[in-house]
N, C-alpha and C. Protein backbone atom coordinates (compact mmCIF):
# COMPACT_ATOMS: atom_id res chain seq x y z
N UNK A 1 11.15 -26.15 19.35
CA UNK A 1 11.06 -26.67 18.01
C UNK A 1 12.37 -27.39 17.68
N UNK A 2 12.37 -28.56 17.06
CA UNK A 2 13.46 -29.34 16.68
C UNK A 2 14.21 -28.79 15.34
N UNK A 3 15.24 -28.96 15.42
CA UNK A 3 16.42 -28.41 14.60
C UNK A 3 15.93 -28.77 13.20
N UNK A 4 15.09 -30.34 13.12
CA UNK A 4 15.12 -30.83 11.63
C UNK A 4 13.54 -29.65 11.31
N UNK A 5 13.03 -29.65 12.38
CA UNK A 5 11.67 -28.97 12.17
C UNK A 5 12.09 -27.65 11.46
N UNK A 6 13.24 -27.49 11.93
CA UNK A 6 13.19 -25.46 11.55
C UNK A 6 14.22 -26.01 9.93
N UNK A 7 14.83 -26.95 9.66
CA UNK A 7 15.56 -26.92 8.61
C UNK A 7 14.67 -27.08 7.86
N UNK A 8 13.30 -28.00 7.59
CA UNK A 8 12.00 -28.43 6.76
C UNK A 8 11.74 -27.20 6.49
N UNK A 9 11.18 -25.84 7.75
CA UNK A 9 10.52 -24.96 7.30
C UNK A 9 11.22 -23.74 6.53
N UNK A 10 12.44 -24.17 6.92
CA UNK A 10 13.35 -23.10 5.72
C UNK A 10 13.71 -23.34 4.55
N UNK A 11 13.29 -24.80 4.45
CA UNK A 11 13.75 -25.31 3.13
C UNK A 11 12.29 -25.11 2.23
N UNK A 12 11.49 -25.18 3.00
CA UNK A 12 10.06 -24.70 2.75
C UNK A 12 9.72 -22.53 1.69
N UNK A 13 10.31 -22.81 3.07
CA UNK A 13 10.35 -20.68 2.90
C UNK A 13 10.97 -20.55 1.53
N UNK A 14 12.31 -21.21 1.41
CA UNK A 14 13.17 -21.11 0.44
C UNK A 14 12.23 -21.63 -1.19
N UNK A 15 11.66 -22.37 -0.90
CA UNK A 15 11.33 -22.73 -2.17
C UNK A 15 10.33 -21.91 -2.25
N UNK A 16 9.29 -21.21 -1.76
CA UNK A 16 8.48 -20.05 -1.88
C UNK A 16 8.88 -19.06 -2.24
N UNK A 17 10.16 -18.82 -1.74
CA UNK A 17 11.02 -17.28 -2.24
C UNK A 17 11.03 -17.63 -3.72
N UNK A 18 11.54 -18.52 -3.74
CA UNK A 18 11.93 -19.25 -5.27
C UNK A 18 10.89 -19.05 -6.77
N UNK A 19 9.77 -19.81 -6.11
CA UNK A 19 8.44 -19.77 -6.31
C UNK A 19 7.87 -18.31 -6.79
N UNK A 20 7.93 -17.69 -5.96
CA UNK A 20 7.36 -16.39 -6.05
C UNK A 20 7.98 -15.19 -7.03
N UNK A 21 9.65 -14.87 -7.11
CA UNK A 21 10.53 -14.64 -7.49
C UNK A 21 9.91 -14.92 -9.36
N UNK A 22 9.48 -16.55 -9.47
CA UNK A 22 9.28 -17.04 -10.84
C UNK A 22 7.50 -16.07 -11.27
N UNK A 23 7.08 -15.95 -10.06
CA UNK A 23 5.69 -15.58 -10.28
C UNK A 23 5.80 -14.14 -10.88
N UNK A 24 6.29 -13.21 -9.96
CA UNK A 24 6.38 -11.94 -10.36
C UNK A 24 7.38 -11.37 -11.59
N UNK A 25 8.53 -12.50 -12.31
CA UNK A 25 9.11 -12.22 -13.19
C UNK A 25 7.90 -12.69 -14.36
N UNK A 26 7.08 -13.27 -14.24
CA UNK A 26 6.16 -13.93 -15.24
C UNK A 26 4.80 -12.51 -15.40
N UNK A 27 4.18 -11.90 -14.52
CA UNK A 27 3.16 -11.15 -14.60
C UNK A 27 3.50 -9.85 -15.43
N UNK A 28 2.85 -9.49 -16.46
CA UNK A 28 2.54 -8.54 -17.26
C UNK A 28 1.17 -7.79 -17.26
N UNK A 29 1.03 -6.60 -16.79
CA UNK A 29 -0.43 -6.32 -16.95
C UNK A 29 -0.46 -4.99 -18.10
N UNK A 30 -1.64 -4.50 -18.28
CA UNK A 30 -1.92 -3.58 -19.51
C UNK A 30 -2.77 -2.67 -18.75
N UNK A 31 -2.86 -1.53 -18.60
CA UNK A 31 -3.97 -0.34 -18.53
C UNK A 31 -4.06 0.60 -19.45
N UNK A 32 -5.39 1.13 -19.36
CA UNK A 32 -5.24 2.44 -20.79
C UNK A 32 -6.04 3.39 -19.61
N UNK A 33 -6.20 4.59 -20.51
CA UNK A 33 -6.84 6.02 -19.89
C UNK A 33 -7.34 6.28 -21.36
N UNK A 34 -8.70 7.30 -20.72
CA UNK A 34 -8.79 8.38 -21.86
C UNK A 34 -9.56 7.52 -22.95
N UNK A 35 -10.08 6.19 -22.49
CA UNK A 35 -10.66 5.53 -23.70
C UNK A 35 -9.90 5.05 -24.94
N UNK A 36 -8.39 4.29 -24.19
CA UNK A 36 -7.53 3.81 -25.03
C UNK A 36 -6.38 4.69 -25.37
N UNK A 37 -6.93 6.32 -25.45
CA UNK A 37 -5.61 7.13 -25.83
C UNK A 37 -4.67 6.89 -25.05
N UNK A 38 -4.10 6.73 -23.98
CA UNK A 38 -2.66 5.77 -23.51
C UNK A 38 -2.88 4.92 -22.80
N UNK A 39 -1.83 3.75 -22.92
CA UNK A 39 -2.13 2.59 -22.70
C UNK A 39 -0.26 2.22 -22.35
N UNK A 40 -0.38 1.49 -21.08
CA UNK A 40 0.65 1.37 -20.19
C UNK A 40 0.64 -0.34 -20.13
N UNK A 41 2.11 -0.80 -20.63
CA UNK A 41 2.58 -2.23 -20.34
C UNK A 41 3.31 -2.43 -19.05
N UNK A 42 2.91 -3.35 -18.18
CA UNK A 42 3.84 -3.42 -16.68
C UNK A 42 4.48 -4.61 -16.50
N UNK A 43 5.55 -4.91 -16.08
CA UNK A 43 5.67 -5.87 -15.27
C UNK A 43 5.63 -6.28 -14.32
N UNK A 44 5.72 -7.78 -13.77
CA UNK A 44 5.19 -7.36 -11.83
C UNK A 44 6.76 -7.01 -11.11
N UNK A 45 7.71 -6.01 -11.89
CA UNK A 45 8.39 -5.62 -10.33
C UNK A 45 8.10 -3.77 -10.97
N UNK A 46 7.25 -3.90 -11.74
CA UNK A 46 6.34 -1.93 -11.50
C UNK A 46 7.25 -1.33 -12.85
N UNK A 47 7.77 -1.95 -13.54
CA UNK A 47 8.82 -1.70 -14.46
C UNK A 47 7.42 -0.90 -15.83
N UNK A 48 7.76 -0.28 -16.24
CA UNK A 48 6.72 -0.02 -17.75
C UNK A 48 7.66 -0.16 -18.41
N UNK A 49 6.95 -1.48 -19.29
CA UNK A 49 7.75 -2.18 -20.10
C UNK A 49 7.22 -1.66 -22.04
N UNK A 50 5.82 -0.84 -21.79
CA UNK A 50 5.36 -0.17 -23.03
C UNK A 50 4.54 0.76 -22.87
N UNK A 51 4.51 1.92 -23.72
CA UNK A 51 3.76 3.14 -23.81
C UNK A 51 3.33 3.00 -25.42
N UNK A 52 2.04 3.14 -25.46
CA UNK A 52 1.46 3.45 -26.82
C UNK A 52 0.43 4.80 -25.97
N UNK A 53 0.49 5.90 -27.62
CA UNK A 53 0.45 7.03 -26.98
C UNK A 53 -0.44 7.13 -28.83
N UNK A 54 -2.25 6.78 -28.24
CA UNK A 54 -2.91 7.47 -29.65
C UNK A 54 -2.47 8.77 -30.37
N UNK A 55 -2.36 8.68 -32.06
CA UNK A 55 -1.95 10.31 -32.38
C UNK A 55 -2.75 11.15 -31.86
N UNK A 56 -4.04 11.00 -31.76
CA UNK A 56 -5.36 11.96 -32.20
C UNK A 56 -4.70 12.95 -30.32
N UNK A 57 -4.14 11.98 -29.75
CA UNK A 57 -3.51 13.03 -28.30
C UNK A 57 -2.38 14.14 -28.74
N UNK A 58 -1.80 14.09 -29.72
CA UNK A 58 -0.87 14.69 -29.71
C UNK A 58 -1.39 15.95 -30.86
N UNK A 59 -2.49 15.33 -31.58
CA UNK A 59 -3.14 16.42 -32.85
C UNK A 59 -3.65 17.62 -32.03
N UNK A 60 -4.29 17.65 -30.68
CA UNK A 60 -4.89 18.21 -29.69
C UNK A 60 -3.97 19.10 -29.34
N UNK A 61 -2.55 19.06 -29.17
CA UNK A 61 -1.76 19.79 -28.23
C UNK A 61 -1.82 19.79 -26.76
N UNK A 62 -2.77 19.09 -26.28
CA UNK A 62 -3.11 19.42 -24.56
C UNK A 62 -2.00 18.36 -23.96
N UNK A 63 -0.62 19.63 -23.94
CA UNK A 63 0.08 18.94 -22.71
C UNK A 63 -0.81 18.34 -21.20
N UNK A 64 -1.73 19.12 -20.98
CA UNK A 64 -1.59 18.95 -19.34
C UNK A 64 -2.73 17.23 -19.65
N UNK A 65 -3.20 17.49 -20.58
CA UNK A 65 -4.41 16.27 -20.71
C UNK A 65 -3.48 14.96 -21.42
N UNK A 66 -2.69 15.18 -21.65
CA UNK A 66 -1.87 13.86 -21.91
C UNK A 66 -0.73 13.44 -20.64
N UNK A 67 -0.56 14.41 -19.62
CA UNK A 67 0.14 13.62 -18.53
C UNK A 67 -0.65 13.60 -17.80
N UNK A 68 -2.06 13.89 -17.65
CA UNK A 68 -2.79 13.10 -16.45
C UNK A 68 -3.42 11.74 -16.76
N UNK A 69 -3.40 11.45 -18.53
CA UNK A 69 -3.53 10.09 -19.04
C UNK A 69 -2.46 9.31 -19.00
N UNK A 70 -1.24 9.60 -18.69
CA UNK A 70 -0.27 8.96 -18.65
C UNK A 70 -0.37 8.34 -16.92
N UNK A 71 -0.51 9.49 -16.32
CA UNK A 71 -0.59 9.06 -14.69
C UNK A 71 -1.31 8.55 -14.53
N UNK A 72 -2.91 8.76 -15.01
CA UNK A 72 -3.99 7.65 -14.46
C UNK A 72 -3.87 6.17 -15.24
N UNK A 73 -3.02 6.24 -16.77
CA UNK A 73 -2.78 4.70 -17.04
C UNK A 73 -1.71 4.12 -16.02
N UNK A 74 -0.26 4.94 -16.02
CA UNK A 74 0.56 4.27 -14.87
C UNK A 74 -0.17 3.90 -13.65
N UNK A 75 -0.46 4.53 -12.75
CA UNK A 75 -1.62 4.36 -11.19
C UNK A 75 -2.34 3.22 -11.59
N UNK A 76 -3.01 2.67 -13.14
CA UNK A 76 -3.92 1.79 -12.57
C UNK A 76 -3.25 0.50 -13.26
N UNK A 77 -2.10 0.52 -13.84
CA UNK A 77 -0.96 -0.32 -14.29
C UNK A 77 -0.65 -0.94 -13.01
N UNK A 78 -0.01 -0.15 -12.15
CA UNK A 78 0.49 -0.31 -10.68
C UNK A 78 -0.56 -0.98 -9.92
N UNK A 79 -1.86 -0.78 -9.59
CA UNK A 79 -3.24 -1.27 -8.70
C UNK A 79 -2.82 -2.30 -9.45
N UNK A 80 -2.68 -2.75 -10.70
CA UNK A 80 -3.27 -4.18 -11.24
C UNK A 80 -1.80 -5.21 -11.32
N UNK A 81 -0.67 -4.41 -11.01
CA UNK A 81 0.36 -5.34 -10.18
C UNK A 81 -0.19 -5.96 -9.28
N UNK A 82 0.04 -4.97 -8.14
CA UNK A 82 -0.59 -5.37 -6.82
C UNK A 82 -1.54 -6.36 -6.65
N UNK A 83 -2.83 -6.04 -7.31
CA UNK A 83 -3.97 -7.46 -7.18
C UNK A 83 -3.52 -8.85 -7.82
N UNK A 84 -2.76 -8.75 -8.82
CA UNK A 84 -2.50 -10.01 -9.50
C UNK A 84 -1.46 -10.53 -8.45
N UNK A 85 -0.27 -9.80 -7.74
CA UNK A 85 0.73 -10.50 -6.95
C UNK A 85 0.06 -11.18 -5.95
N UNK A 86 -0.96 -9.74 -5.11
CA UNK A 86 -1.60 -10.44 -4.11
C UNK A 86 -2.51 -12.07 -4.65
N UNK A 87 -3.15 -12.18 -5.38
CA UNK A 87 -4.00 -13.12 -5.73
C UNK A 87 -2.74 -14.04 -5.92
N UNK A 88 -1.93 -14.19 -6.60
CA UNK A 88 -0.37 -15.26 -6.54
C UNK A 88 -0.15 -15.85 -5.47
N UNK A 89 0.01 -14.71 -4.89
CA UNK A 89 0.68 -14.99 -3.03
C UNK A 89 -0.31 -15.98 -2.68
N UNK A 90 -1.45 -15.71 -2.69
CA UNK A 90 -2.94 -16.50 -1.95
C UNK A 90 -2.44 -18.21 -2.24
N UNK A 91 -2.09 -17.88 -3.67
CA UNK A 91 -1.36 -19.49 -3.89
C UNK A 91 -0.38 -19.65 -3.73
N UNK A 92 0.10 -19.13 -3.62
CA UNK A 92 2.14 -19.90 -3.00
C UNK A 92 1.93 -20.18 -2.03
N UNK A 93 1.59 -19.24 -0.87
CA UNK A 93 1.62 -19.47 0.52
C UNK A 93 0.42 -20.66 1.33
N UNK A 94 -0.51 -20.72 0.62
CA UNK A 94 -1.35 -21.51 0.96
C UNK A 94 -1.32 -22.94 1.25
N UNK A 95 0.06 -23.39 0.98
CA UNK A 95 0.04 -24.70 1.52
C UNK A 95 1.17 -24.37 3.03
N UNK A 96 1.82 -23.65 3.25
CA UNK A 96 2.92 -22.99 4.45
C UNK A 96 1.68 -22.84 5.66
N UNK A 97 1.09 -23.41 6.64
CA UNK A 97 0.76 -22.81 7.77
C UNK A 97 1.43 -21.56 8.21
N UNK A 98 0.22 -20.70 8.40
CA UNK A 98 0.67 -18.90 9.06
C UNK A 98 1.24 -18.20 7.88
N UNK A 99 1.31 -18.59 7.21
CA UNK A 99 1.97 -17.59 5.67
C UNK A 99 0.68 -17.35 4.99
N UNK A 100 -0.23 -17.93 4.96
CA UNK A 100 -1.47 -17.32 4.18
C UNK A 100 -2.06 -15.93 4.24
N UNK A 101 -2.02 -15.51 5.43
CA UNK A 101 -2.78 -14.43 6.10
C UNK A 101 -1.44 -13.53 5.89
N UNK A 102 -0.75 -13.51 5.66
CA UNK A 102 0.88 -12.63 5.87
C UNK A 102 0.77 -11.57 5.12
N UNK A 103 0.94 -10.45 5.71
CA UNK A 103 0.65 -8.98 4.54
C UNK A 103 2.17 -8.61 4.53
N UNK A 104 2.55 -8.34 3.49
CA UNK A 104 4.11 -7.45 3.30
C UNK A 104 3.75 -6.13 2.98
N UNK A 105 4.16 -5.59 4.06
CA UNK A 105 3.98 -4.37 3.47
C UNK A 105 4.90 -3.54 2.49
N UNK A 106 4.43 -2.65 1.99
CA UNK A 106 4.48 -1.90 0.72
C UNK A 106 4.88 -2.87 -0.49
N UNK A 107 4.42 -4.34 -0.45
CA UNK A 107 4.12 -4.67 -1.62
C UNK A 107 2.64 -4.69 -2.27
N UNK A 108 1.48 -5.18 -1.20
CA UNK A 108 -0.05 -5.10 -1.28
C UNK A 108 -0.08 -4.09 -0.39
């Protein structure tokens, strides 16, 4: 491979890092549990950026039933990172030959 060839494809890579970097500072997703009683704000680097926590959970007293609504809103906060990055990626990389198909792991 020629020297200018590998400088194109890094200058390439580079603007994808770039690219992508802008994608995942931009994605916000929302999940709830429990039929709205908590409801989890994310960003795409997994950050919870909001907790709204219905009263009618706390009128109840059930510690153990308000942290498994907290965990099943976080868990599906997190799944809906993941699909939105992956579906991103599908477009950044899609014009890069061999980057389309590219799995990173422990991000998808």
């Amino acid at each position: 491979m020629e020297v200018g060839a590998i400088q194109q494809m890094l200058s390439r890579l580079g603007k994808l890092q770039e690219d992508w970097q802008r994608q995942v500072n931009s994605v916000t997703v929302e999940a709830s549990a429990g039929a709205g009683m908590v409801t989890v704000k994310m960003n795409g680097q997994k950050q919870i950026v909001d907790v709204r926590i219905e009263h009618e959970v706390f009128a109840s007293k059930d510690q153990e039933m308000l942290q498994d609504l907290i965990r099943a809103a976080v868990n599906e906060a997190c799944r809906r990172v993941d699909e939105e990055l992956a579906n991103q990626m599908k477009g950044l990389a899609g014009g890069i030959p061999g980057i389309s198909g590219l799995k990173i792991p422990g991000l998808f």
